[in-house]
N, C-alpha and C. Protein backbone atom coordinates (compact mmCIF):
# COMPACT_ATOMS: atom_id res chain seq x y z
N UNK A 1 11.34 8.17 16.40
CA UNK A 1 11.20 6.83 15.91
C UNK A 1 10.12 6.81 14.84
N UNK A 2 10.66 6.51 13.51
CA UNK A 2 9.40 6.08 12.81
C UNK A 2 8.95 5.16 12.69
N UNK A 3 7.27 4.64 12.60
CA UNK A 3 6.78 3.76 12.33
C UNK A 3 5.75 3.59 11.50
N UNK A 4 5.53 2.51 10.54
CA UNK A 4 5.16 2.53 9.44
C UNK A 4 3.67 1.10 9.98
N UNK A 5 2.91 1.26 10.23
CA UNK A 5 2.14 -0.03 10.63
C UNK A 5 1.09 -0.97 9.39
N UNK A 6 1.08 -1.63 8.91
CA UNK A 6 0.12 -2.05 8.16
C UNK A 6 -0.96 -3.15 9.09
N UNK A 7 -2.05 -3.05 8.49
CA UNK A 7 -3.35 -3.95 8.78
C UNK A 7 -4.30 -3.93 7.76
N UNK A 8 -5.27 -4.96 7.72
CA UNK A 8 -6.45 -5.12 7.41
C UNK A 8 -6.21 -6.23 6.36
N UNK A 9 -4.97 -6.88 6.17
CA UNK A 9 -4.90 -8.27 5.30
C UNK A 9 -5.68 -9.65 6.21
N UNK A 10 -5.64 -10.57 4.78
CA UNK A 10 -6.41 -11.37 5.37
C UNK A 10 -6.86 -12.43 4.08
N UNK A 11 -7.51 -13.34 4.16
CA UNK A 11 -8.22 -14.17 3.17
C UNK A 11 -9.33 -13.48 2.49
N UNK A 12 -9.73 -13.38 1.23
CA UNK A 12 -10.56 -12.99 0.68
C UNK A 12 -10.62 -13.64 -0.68
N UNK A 13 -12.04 -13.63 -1.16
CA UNK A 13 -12.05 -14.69 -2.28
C UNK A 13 -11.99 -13.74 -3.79
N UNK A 14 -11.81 -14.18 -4.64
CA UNK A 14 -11.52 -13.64 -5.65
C UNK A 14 -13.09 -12.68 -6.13
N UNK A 15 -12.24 -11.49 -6.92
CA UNK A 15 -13.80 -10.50 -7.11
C UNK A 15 -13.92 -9.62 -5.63
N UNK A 16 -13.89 -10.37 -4.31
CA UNK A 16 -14.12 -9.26 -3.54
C UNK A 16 -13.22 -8.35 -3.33
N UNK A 17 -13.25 -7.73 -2.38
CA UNK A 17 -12.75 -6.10 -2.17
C UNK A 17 -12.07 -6.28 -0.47
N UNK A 18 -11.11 -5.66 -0.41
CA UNK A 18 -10.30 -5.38 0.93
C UNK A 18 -9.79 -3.86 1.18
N UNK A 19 -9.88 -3.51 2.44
CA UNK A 19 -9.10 -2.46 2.62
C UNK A 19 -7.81 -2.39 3.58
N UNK A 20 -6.27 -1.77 2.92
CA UNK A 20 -5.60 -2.40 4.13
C UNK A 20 -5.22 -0.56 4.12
N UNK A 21 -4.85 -0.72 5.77
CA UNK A 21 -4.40 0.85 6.83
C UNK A 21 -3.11 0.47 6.92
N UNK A 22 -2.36 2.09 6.61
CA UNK A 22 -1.12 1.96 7.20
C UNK A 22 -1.01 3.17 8.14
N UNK A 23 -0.75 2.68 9.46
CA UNK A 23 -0.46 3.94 10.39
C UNK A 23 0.74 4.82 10.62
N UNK A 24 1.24 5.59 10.24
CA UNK A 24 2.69 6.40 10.32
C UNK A 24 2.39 7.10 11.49
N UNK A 25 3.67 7.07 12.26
CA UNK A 25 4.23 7.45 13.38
C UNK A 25 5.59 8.07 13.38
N UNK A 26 5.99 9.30 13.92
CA UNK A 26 7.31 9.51 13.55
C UNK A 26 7.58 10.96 12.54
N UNK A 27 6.82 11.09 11.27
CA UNK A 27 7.12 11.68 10.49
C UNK A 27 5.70 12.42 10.22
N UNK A 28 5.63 13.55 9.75
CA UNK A 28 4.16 14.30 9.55
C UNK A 28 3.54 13.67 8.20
N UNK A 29 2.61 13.09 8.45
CA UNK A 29 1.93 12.94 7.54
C UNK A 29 2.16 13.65 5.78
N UNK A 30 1.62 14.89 6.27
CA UNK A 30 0.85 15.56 5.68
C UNK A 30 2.34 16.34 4.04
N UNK A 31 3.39 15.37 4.98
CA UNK A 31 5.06 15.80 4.23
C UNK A 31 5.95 15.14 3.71
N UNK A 32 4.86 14.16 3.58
CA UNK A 32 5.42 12.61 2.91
C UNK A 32 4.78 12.31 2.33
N UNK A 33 5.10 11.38 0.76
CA UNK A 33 4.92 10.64 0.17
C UNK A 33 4.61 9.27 0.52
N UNK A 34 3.56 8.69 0.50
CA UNK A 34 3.67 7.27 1.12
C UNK A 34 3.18 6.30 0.09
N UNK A 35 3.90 5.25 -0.11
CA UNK A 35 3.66 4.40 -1.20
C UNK A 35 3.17 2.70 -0.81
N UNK A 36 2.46 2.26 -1.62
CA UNK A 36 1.87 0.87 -1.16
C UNK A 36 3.04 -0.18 -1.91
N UNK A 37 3.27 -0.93 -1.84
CA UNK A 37 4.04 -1.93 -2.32
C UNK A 37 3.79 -3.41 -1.89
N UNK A 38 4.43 -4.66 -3.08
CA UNK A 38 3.86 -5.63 -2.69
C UNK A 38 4.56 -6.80 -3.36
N UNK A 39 4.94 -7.88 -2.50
CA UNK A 39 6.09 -8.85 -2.92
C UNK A 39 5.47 -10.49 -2.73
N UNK A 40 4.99 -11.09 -3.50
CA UNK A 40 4.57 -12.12 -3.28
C UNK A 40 6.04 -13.14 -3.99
N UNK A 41 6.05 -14.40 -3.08
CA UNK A 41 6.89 -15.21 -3.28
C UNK A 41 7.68 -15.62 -4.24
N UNK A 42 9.09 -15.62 -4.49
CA UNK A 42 10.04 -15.67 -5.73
C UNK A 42 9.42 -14.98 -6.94
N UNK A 43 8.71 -13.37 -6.50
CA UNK A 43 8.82 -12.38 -7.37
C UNK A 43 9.61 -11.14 -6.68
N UNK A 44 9.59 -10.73 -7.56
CA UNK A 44 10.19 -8.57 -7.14
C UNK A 44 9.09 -7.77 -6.58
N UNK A 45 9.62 -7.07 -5.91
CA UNK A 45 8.81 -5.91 -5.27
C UNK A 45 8.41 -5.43 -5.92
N UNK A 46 6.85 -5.37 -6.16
CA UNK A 46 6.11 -4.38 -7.53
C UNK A 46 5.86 -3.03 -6.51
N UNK A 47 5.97 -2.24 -6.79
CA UNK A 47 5.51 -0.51 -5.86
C UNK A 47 3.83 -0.36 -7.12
N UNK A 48 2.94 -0.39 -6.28
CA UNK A 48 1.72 -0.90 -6.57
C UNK A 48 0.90 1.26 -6.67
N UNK A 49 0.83 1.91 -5.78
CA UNK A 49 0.70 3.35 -5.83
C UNK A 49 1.32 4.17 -5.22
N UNK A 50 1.37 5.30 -5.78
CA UNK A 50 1.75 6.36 -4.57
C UNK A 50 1.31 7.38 -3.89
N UNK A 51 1.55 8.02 -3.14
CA UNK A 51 0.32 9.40 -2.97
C UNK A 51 1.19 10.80 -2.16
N UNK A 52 1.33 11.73 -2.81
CA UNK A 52 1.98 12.60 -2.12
C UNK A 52 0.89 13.49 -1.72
N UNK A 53 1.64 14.82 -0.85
CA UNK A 53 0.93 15.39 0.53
C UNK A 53 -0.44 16.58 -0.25
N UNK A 54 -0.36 16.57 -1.38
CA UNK A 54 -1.59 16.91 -1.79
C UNK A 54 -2.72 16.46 -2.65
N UNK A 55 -2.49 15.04 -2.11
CA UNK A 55 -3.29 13.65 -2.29
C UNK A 55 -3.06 13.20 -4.00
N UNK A 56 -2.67 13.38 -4.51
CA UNK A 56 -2.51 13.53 -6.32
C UNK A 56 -1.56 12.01 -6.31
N UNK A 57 -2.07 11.15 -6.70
CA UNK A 57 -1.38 10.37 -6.86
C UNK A 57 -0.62 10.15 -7.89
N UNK A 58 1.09 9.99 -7.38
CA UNK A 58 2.98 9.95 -7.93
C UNK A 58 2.43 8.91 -9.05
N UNK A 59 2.31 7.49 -8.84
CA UNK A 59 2.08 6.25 -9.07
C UNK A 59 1.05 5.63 -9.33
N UNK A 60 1.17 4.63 -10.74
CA UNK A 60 0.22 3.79 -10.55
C UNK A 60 0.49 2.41 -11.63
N UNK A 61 0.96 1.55 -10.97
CA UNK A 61 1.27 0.56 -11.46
C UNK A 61 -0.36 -0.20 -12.41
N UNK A 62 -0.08 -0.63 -13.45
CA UNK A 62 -1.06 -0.76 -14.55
C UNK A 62 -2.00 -2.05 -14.09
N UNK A 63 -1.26 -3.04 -12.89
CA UNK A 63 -2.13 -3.94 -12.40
C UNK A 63 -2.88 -3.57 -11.58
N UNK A 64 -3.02 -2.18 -11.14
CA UNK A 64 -3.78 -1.82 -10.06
C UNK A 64 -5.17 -0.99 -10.58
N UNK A 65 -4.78 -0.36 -12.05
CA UNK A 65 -5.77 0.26 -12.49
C UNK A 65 -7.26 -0.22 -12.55
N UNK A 66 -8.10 0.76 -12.27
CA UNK A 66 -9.42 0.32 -12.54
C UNK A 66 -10.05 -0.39 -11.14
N UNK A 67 -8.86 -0.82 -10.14
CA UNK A 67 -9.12 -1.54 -8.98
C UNK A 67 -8.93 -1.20 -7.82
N UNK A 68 -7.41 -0.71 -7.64
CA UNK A 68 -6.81 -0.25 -6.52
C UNK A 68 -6.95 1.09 -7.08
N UNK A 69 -7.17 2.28 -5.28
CA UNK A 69 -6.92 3.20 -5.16
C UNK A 69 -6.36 3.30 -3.88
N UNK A 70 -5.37 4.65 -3.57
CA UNK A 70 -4.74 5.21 -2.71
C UNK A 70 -5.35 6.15 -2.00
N UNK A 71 -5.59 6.37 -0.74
CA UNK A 71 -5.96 7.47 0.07
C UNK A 71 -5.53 8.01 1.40
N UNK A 72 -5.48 9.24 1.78
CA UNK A 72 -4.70 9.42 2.93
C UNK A 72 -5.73 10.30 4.27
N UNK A 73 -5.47 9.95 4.81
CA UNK A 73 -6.27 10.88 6.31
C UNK A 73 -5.07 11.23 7.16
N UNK A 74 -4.44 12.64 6.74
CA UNK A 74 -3.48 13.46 7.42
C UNK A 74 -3.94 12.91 9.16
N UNK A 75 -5.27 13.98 9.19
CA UNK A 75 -5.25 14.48 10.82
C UNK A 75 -5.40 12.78 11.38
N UNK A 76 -5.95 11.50 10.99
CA UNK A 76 -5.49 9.70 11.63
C UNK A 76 -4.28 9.64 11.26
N UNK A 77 -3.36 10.38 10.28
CA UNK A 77 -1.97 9.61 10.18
C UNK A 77 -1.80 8.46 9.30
N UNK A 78 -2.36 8.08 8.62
CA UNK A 78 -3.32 6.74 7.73
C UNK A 78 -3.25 6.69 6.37
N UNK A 79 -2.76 5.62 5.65
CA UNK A 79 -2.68 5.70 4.21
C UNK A 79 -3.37 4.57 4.00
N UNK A 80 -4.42 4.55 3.22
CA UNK A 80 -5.32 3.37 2.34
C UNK A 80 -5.39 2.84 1.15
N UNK A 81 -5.17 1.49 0.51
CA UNK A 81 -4.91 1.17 0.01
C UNK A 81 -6.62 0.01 0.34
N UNK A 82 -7.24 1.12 -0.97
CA UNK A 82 -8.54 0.04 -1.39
C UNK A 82 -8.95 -1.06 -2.41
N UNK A 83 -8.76 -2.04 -2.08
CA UNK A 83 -8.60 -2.97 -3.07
C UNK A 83 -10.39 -3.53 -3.31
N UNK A 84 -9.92 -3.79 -5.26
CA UNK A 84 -11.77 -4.05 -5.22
C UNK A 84 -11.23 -4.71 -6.48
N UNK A 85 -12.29 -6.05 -6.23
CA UNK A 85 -12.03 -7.03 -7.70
C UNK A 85 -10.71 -7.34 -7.56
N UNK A 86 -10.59 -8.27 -6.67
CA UNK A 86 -9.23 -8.71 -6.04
C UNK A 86 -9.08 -10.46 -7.08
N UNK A 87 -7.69 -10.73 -7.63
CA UNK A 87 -7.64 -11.69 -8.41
C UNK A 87 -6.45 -12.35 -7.59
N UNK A 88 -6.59 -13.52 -8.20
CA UNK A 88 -5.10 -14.59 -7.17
C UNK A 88 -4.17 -13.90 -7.16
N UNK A 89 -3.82 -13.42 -8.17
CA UNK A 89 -2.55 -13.11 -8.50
C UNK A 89 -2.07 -11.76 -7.61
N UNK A 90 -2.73 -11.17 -6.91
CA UNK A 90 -2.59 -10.13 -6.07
C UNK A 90 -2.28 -10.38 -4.91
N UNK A 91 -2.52 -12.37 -4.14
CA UNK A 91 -2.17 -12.72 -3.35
C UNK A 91 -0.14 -12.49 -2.96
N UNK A 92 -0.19 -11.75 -1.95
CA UNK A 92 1.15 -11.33 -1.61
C UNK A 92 1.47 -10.19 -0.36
N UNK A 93 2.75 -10.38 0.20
CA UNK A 93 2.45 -9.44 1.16
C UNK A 93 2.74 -8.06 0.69
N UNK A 94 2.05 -6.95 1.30
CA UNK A 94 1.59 -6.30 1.05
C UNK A 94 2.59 -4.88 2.59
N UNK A 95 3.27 -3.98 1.59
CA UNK A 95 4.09 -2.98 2.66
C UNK A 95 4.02 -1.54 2.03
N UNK A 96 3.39 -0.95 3.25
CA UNK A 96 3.52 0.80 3.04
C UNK A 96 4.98 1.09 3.58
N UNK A 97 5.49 2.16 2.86
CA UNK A 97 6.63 2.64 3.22
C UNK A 97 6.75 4.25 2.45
N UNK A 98 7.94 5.05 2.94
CA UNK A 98 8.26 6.41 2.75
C UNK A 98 9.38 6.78 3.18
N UNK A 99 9.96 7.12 2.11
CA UNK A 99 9.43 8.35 1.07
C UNK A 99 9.13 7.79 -0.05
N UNK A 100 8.24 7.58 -0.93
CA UNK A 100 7.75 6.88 -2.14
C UNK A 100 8.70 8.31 -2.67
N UNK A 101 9.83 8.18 -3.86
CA UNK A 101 10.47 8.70 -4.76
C UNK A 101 10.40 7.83 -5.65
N UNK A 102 10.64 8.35 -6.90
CA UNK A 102 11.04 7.56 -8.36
C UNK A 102 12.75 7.32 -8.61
N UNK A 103 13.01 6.63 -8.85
CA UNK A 103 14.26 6.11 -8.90
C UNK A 103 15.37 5.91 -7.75
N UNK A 104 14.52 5.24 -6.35
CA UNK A 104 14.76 4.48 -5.24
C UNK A 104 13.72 4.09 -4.63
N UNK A 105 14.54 3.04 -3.79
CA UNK A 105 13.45 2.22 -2.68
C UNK A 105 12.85 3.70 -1.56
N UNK A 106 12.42 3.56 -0.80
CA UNK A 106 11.81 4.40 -0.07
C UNK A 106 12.74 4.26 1.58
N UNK A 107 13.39 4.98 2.62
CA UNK A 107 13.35 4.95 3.27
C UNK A 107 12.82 3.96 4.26
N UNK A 108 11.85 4.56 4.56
CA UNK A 108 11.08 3.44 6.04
C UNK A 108 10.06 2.37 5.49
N UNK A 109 9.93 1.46 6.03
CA UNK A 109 9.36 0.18 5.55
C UNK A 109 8.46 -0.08 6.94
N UNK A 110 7.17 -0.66 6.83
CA UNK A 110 6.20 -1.46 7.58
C UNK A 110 6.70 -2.85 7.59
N UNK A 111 5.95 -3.62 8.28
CA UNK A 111 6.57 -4.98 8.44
C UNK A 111 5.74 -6.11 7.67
N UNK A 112 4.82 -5.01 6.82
CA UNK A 112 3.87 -6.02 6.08
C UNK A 112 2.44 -6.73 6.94
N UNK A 113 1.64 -6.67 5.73
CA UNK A 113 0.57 -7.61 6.39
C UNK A 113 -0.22 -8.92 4.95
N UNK A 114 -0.41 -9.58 4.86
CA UNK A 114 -0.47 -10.95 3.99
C UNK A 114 -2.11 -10.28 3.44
N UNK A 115 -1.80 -10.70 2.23
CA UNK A 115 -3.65 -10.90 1.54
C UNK A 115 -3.46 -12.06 0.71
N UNK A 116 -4.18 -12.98 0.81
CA UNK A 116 -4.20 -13.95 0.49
C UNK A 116 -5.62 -13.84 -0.15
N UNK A 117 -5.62 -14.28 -2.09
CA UNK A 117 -6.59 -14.34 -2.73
C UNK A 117 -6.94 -15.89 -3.13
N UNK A 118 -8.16 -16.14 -2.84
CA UNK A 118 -8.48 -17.86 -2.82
C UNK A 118 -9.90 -18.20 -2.60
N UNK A 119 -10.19 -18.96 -3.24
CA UNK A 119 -11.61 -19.71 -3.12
C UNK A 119 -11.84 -20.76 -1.91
C-alpha cells in the first residue's frame, strides 16, 4: 500500500515562512522522485519542485525561486517543502506525490494539506 501523507499547512501571514512534511509509505524512498505540487481554487495544478533520489533537484517552477526549497530524509521517509517569504498568492492546497516525471502527472497522490496566506 502506498502512502503519500502531507502536514504542516496552516495560516500564516504574508513574508513568513512554513514548512510542510510529506511522509511516504509503501515505496523506498531513496527510488523515487517525489514532487511538491499545488492547486488553489479555479486554477491548474502548478508542480511547484522536484527532487530525485540523489537529492538534485528535476524541477523548479519560477514562482518558487529564491523561496521554496525541496528536501528529502531517506532513512524518516520525508520530503520537505520549505517555504520562506510566503505571498497570498501561494495560498492553495498543497500535494506531494510520485513519481515526479516530466511529461505526466505522477502516480500516487497525498490527500493534501491547505496553506492559507493572509493578514
Amino acid at each position: 500500500q502506498v502512502q503519500l501523507v502531507e502536514s504542516g499547512g496552516g495560516l500564516v501571514q504574508p513574508g513568513g515562512s512554513l514548512r510542510l512534511s510529506c511522509t511516504v509509505s509503501g515505496l523506498p524512498l531513496d527510488l523515487w522522485a517525489i514532487g511538491w505540487f499545488r492547486q488553489a481554487p479555479g486554477k491548474e495544478r502548478e508542480k511547484l519542485l522536484c527532487i530525485k533520489n540523489d537529492d538534485a533537484p528535476t524541477y523548479q517552477a519560477n514562482s518558487t525561486k529564491g523561496r521554496f526549497t525541496i528536501s528529502r530524509d531517506n532513512a524518516k521517509s520525508t520530503v520537505y517543502l520549505q517555504m520562506n517569504n510566503v505571498k497570498p498568492d501561494d495560498t492553495a492546497e498543497y500535494y506531494c506525490a510520485a513519481d515526479c516525471q516530466a511529461g505526466r502527472a505522477p502516480f500516487y497522490w497525498g490527500q493534501g494539506t491547505q496553506v492559507t496566506v493572509s493578514s
